[in-house]
N, C-alpha and C. Protein backbone atom coordinates (compact mmCIF):
# COMPACT_ATOMS: atom_id res chain seq x y z
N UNK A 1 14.22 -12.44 -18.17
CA UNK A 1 13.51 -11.26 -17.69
C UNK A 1 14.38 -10.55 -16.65
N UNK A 2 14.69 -9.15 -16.69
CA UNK A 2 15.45 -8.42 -15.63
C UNK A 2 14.50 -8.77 -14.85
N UNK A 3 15.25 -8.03 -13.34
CA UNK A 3 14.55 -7.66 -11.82
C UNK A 3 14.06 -6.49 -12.24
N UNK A 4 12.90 -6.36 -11.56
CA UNK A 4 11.46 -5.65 -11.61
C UNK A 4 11.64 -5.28 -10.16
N UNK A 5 11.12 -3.94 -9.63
CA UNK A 5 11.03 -2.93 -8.22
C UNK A 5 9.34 -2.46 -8.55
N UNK A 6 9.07 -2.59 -7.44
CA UNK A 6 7.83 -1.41 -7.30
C UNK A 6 7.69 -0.59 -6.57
N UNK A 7 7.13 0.43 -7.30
CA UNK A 7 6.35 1.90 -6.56
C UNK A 7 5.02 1.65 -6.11
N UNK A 8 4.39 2.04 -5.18
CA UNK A 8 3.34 1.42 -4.39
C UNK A 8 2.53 2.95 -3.88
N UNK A 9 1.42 2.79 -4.30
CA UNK A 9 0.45 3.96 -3.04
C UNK A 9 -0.73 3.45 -3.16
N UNK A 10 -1.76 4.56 -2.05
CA UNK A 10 -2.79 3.78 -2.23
C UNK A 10 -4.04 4.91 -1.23
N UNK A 11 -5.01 4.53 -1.68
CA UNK A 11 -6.10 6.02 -1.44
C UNK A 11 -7.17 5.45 -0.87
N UNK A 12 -8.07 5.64 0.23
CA UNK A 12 -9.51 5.51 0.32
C UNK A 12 -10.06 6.44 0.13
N UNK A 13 -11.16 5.94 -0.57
CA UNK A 13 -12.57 7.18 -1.28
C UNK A 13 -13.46 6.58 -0.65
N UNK A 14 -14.38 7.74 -0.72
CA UNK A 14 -15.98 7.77 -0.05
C UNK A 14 -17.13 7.69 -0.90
N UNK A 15 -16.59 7.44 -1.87
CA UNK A 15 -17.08 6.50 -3.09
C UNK A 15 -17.01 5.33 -3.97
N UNK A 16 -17.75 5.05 -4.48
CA UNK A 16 -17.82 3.49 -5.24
C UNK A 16 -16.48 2.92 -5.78
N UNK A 17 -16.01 1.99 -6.24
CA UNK A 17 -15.38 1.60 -6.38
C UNK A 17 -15.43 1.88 -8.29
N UNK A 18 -16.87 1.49 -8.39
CA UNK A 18 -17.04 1.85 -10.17
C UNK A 18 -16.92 3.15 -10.41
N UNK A 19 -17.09 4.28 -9.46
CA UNK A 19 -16.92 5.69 -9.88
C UNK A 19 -15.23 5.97 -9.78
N UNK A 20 -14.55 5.33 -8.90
CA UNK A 20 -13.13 5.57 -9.26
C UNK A 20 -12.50 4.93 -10.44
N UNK A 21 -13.10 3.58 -10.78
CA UNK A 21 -12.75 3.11 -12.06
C UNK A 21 -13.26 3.90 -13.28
N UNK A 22 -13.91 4.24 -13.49
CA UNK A 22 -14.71 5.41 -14.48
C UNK A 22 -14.05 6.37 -14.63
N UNK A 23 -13.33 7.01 -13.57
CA UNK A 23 -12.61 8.56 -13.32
C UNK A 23 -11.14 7.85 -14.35
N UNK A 24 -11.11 6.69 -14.00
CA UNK A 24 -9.39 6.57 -14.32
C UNK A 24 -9.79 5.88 -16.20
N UNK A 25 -10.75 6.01 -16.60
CA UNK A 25 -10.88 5.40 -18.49
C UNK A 25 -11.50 6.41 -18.52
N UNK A 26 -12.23 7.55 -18.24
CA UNK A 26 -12.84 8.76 -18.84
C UNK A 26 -12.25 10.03 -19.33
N UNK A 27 -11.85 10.30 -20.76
CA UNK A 27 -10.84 10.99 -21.09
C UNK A 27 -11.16 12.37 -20.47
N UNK A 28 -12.43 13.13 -20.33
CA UNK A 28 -12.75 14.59 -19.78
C UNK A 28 -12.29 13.96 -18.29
N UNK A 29 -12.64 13.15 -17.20
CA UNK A 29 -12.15 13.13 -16.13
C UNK A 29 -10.57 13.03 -15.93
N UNK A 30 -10.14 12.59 -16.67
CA UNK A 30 -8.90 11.99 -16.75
C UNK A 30 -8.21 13.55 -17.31
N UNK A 31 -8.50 14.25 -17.99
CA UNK A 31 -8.00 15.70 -17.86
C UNK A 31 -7.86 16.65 -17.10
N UNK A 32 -8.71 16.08 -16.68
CA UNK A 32 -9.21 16.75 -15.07
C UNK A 32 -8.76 16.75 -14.10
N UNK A 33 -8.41 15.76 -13.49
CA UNK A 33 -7.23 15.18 -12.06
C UNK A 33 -5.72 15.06 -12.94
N UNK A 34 -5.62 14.88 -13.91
CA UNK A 34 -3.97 15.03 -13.70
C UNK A 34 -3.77 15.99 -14.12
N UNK A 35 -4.48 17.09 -14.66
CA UNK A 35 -4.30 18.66 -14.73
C UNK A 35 -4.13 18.83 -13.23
N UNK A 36 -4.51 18.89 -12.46
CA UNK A 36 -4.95 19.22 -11.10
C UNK A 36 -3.24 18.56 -11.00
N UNK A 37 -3.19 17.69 -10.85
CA UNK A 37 -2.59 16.51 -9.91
C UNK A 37 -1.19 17.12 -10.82
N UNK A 38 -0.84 17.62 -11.87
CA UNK A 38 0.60 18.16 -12.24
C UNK A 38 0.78 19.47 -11.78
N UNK A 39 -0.30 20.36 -11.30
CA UNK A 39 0.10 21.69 -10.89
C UNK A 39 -0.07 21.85 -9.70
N UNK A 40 -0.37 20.41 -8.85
CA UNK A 40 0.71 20.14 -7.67
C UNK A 40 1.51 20.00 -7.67
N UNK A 41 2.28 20.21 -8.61
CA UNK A 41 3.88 19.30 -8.63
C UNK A 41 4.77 20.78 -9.10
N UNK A 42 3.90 21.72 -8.97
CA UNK A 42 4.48 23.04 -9.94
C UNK A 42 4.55 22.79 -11.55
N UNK A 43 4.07 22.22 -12.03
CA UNK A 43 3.88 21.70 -13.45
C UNK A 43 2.92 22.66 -14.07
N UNK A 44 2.99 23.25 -15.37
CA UNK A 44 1.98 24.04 -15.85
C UNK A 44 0.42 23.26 -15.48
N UNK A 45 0.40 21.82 -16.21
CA UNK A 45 -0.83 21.09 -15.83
C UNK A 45 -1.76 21.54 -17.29
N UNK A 46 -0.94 22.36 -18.13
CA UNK A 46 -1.37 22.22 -19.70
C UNK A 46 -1.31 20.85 -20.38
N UNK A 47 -2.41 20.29 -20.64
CA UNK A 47 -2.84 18.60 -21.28
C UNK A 47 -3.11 19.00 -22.49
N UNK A 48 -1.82 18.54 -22.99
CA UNK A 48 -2.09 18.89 -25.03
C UNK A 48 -3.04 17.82 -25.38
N UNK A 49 -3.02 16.54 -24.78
CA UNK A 49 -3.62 15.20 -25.15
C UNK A 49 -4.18 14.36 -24.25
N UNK A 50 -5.51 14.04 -24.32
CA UNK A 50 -5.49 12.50 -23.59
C UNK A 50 -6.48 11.63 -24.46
N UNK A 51 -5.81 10.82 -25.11
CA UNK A 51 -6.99 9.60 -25.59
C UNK A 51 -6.86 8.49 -25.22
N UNK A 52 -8.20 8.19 -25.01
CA UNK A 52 -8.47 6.53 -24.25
C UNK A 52 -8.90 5.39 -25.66
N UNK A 53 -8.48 4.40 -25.17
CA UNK A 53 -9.55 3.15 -26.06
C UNK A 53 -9.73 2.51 -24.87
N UNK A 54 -10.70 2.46 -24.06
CA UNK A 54 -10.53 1.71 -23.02
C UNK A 54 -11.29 0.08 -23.16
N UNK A 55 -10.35 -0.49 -23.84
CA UNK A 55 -10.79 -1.85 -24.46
C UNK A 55 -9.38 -2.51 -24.02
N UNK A 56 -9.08 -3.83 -23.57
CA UNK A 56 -8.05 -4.69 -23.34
C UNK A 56 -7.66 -4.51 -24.91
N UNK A 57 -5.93 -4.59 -24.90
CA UNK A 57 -5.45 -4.14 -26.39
C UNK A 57 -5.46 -2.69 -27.07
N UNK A 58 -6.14 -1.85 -26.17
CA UNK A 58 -6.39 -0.76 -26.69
C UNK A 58 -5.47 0.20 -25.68
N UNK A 59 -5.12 1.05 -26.62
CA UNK A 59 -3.86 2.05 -26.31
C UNK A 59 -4.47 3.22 -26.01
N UNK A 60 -3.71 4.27 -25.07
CA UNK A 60 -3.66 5.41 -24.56
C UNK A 60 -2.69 6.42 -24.49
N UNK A 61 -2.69 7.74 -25.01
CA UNK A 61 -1.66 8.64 -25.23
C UNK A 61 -2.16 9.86 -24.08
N UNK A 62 -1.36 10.31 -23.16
CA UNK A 62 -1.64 11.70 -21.95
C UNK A 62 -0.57 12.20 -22.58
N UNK A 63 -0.47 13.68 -23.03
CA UNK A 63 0.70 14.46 -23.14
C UNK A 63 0.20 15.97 -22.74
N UNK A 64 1.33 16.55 -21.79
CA UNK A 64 0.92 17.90 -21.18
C UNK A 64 2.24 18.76 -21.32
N UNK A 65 2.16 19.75 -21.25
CA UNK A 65 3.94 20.39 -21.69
C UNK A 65 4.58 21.17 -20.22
N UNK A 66 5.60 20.44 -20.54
CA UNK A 66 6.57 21.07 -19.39
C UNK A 66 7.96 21.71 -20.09
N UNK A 67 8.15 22.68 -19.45
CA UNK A 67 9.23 23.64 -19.77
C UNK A 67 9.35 24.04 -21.35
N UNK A 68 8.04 24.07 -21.73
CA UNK A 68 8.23 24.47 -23.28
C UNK A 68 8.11 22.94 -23.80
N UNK A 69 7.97 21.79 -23.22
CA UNK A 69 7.95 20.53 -23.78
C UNK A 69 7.20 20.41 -23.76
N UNK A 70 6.38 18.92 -25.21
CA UNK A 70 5.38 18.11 -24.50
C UNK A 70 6.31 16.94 -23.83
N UNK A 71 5.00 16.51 -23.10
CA UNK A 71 5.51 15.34 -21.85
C UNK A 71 4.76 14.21 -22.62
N UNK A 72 4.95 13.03 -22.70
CA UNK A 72 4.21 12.05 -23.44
C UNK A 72 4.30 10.75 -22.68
N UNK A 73 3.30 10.24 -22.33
CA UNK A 73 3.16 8.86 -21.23
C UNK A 73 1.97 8.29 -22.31
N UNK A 74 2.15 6.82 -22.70
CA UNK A 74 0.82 6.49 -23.21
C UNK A 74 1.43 4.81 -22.94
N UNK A 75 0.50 3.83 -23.29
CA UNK A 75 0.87 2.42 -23.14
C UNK A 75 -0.34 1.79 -23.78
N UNK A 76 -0.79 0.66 -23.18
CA UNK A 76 -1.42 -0.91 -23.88
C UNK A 76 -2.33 -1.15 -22.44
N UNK A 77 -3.64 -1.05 -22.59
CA UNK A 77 -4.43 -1.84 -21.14
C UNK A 77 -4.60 -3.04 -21.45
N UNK A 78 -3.85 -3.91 -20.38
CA UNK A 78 -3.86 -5.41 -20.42
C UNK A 78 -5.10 -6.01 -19.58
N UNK A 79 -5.67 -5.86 -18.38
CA UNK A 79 -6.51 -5.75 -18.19
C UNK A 79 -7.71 -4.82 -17.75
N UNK A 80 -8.74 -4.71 -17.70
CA UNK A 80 -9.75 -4.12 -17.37
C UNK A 80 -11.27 -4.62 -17.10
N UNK A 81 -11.53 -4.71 -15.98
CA UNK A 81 -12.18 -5.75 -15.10
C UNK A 81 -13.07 -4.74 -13.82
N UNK A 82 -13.79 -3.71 -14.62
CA UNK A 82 -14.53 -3.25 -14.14
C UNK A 82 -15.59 -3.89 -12.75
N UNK A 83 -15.25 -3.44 -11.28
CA UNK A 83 -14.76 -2.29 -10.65
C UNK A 83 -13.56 -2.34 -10.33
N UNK A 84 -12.93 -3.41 -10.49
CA UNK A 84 -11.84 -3.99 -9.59
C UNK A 84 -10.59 -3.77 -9.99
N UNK A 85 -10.03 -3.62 -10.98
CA UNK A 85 -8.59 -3.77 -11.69
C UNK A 85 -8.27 -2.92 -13.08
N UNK A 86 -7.89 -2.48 -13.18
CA UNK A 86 -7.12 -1.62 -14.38
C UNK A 86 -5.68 -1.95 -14.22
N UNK A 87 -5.02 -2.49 -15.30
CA UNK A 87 -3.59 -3.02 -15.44
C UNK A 87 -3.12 -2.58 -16.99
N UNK A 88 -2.17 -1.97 -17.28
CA UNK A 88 -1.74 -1.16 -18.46
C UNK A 88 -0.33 -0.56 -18.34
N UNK A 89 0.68 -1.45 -19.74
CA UNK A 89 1.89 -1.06 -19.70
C UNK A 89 2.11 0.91 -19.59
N UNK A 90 2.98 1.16 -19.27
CA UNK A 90 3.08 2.48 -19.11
C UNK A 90 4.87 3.39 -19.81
N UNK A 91 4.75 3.63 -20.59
CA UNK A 91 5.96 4.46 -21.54
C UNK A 91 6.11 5.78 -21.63
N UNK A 92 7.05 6.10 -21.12
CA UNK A 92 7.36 7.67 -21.06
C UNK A 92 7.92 7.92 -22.81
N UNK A 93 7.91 9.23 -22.95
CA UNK A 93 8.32 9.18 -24.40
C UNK A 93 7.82 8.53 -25.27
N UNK A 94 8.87 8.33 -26.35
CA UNK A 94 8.93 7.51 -27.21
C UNK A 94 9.69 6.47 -27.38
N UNK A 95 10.32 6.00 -25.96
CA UNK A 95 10.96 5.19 -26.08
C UNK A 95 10.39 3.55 -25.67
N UNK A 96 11.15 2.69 -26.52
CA UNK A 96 10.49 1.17 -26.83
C UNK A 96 12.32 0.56 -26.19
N UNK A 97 12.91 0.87 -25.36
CA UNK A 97 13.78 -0.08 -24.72
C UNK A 97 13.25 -0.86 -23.61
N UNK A 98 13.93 -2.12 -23.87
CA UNK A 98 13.80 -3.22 -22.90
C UNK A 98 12.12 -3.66 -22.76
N UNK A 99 11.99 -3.86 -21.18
CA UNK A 99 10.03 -4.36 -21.00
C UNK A 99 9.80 -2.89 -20.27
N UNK A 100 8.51 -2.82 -20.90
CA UNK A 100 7.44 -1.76 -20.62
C UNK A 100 7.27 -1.18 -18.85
N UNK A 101 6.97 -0.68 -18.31
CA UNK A 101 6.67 -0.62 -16.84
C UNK A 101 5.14 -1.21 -17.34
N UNK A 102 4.64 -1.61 -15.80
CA UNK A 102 3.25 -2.32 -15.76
C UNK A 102 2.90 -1.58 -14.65
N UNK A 103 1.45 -1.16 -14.87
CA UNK A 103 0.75 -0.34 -13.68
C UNK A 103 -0.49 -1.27 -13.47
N UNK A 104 -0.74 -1.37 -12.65
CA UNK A 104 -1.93 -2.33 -12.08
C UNK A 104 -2.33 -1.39 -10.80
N UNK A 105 -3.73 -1.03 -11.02
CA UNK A 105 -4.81 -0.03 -10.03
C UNK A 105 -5.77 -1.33 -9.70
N UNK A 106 -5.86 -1.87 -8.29
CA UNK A 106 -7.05 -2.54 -7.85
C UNK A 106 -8.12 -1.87 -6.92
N UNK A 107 -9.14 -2.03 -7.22
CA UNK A 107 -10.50 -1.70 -6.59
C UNK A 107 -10.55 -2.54 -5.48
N UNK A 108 -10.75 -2.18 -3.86
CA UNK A 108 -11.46 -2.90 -3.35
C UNK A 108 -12.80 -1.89 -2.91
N UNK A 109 -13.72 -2.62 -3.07
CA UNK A 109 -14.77 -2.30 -2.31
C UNK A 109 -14.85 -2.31 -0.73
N UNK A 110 -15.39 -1.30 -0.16
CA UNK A 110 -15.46 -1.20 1.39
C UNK A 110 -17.10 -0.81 1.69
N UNK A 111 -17.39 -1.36 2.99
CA UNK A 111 -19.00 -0.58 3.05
C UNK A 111 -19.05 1.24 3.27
N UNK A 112 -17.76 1.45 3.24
CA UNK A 112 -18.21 3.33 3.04
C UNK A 112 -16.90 3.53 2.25
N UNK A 113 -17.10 3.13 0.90
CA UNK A 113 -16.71 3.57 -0.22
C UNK A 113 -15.79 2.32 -0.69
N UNK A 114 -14.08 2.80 -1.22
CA UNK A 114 -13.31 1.64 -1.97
C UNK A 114 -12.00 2.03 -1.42
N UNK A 115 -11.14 1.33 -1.29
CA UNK A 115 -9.80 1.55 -1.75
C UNK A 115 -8.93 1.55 -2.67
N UNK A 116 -8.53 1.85 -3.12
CA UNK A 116 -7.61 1.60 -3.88
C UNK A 116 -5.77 1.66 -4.23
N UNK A 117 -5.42 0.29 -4.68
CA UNK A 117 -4.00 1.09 -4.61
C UNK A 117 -3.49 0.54 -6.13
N UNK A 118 -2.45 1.35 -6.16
CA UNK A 118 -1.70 1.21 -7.65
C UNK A 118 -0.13 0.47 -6.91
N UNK A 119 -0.20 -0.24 -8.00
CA UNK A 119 1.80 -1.34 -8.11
C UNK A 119 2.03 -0.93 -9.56
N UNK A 120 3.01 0.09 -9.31
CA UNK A 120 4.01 0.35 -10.79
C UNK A 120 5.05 -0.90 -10.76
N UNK A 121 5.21 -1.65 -11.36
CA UNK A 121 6.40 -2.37 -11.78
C UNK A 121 7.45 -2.02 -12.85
N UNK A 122 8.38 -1.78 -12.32
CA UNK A 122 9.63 -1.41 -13.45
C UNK A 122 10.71 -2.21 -13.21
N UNK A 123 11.32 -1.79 -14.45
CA UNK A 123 13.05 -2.50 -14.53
C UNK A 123 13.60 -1.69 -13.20
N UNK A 124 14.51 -2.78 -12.97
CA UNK A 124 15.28 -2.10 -11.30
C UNK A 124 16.16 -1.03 -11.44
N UNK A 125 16.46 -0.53 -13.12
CA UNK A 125 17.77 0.73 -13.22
C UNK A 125 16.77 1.46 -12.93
N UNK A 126 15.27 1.85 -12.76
CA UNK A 126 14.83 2.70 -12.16
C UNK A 126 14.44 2.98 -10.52
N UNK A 127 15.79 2.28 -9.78
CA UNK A 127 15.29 2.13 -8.26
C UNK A 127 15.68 3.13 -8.23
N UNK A 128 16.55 4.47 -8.23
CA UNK A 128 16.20 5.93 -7.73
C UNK A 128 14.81 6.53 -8.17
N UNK A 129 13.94 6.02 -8.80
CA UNK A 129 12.86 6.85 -9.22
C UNK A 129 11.47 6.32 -8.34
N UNK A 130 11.67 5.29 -7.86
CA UNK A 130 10.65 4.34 -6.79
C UNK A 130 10.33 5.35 -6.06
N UNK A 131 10.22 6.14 -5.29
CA UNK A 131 10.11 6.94 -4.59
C UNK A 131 9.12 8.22 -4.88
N UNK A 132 9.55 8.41 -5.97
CA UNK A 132 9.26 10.19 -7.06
C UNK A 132 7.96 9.16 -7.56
N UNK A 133 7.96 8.05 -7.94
CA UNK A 133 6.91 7.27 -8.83
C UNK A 133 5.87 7.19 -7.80
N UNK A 134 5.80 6.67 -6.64
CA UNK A 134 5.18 6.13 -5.82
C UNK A 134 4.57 7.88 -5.33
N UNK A 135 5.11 8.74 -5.17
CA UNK A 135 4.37 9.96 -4.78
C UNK A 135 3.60 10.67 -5.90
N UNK A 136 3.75 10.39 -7.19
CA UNK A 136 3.59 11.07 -8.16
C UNK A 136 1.99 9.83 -8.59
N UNK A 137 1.71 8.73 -8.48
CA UNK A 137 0.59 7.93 -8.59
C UNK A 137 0.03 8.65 -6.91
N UNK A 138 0.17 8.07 -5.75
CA UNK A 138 -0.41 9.09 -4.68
C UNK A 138 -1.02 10.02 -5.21
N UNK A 139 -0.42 11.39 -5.75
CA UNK A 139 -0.76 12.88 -5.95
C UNK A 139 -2.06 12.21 -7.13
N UNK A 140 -1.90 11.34 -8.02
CA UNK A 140 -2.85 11.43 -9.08
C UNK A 140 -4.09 10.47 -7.95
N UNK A 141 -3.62 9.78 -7.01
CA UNK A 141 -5.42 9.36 -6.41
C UNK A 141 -5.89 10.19 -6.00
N UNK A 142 -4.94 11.27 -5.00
CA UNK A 142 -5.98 12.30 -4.47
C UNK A 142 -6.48 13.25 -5.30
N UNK A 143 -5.89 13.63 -6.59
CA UNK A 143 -6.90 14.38 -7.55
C UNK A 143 -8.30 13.61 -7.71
N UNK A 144 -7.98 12.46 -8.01
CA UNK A 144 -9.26 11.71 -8.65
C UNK A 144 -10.19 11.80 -7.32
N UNK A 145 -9.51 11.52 -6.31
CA UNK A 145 -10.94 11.92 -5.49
C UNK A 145 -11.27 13.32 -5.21
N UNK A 146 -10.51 14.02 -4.78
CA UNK A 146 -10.89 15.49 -5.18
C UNK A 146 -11.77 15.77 -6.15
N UNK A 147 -11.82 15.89 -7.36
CA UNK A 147 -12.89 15.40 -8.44
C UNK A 147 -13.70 14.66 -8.38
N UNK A 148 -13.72 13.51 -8.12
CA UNK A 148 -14.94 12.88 -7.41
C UNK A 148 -15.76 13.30 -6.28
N UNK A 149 -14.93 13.83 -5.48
CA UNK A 149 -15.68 14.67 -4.20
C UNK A 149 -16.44 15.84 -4.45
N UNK A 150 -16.15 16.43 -5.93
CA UNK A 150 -17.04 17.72 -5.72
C UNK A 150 -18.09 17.44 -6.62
N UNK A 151 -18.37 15.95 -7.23
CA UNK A 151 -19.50 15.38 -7.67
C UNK A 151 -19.55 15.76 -9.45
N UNK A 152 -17.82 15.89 -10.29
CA UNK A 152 -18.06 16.29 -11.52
C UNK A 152 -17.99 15.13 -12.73
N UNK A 153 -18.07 13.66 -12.15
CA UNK A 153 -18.29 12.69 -12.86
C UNK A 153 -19.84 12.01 -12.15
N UNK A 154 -20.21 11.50 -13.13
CA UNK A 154 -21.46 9.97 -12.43
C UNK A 154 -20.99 9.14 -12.26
């Protein structure tokens, strides 16, 4: 197995721990904050695609177009352990080199709301991107609570 680096962030909400897990397997929510959360980034934030299977084994495709492109991120949820954990390989493109990145989102519960943080794990030829990764999961919690804050999921 290569050396593995992680990208790390992490968000408190003023909500449940099951309503942030919900936001992150709900394909209309899930259009929703990373639309938002790419045209922070100056990104059109046009989402050609998002489908969920949100079943362990079950795959996911997000694609949104940049510069005349589509953008394509989809992977495999390894676990899902409702409120607490969402863990799911993560693939840019179409490419199948080497091991997958692994994203793991944990729930903690707090008495005024949850925390949460995400651990991207990647191969280490991506240690210039640790940085861009780790702000770019950030930018997608504070959409999700943004969206959650103005009360457009249950």
């Amino acid at each position: 197995m290569s050396n593995r680096i992680h990208a790390k962030a992490t968000h408190h909400y003023s909500v449940s721990a099951e309503r942030v897990y919900d936001a992150c397997l709900d394909p209309a929510a899930v259009r929703i904050w990373m639309s938002s959360a790419l045209k922070s980034h100056s990104l059109s934030g046009e989402m050609k695609s998002v489908v969920i299977d949100p079943v362990v084994g079950g795959k996911f495709c997000f694609s949104d177009m940049r510069n005349g492109s589509e953008a394509i991120h989809r992977g495999e949820y390894r676990i899902l352990d409702r409120p607490l954990k969402i863990a799911f390989t993560w693939v840019v493109g179409d490419s199948d080199d080497g091991e997958p990145s692994v994203v793991t989102i944990t729930m903690t519960p707090a008495s005024d709301g949850c925390e949460a943080a995400i651990i991207h794990e990647m191969d280490a030829q991506w240690i210039n991107y640790v940085e861009r990764t780790a702000a770019g999961w950030e930018r997608m919690l504070i959409h999700i609570d943004e969206l959650l804050s103005r009360g457009k999921t249950s």
